[in-house]
Protein backbone atom coordinates (compact mmCIF):
# COMPACT_ATOMS: atom_id res chain seq x y z
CA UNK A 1 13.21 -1.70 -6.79
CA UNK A 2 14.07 1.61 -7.96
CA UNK A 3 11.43 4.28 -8.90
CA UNK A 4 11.43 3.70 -12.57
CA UNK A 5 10.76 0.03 -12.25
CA UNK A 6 8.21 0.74 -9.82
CA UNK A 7 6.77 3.37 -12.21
CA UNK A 8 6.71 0.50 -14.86
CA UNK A 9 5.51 -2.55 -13.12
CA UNK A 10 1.97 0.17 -11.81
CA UNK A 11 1.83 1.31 -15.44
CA UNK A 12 2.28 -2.50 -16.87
CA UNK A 13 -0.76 -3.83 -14.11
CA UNK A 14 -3.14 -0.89 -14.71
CA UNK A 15 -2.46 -1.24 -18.71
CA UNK A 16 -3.80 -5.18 -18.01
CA UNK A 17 -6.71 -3.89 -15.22
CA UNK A 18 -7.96 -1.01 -17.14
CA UNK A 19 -6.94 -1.05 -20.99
CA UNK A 20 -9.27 1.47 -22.15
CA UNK A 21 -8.05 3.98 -19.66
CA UNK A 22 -5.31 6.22 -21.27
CA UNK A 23 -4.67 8.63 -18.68
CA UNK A 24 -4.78 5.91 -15.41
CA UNK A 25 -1.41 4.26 -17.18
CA UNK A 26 0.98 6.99 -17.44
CA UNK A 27 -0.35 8.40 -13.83
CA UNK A 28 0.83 5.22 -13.02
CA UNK A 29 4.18 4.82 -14.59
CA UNK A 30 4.79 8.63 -13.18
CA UNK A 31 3.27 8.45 -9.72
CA UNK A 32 6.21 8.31 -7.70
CA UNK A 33 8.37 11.19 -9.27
CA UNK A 34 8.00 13.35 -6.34
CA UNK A 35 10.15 10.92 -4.37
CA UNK A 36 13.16 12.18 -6.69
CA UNK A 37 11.70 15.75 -6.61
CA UNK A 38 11.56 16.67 -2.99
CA UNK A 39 13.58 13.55 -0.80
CA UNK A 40 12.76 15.12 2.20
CA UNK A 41 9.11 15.65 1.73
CA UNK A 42 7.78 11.50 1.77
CA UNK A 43 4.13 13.02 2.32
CA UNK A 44 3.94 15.56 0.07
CA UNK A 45 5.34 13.05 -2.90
CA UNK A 46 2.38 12.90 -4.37
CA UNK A 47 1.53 16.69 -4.16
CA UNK A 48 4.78 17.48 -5.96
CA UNK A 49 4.13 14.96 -8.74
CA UNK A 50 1.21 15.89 -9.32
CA UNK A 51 2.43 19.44 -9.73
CA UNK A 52 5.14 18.52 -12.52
CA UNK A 53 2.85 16.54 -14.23
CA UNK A 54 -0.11 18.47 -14.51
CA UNK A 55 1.20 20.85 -17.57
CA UNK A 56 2.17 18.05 -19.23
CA UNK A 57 -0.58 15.05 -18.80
CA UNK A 58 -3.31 16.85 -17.95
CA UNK A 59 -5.18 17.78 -14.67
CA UNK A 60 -6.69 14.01 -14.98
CA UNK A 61 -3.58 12.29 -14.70
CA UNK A 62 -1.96 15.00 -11.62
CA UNK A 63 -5.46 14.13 -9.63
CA UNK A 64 -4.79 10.44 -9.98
CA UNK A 65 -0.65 10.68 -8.89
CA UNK A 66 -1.70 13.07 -6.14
């Protein structure tokens, strides 16, 4: 599974777990960018998704993928 389809399938469950939540879904579908954005960093993943995301989705939605 690559990271899109894993961004999908978390964004897809969560949509189904917690409808009325509309920033927990995309946080979901984006949460594993920062395997793409720094490869050599696999515990700071979240940290640097959270950082692209934030100016974009909201400081919500970066506190959820960190």
């Amino acid at each position: 599974m690559d990271i899109l389809d894993h961004g999908l399938q978390a964004a897809a469950l969560l949509a189904v777990s917690h409808p009325r939540d509309e920033e927990l879904q995309p946080a979901g579908l984006v949460h594993g960018i920062g395997h793409c954005l720094v490869p050599a960093d696999e515990s700071g993943h979240g940290r640097h998704a959270a950082a692209a995301v934030e100016g974009l989705l909201g400081p919500r939605v970066a506190r959820l993928v960190a």
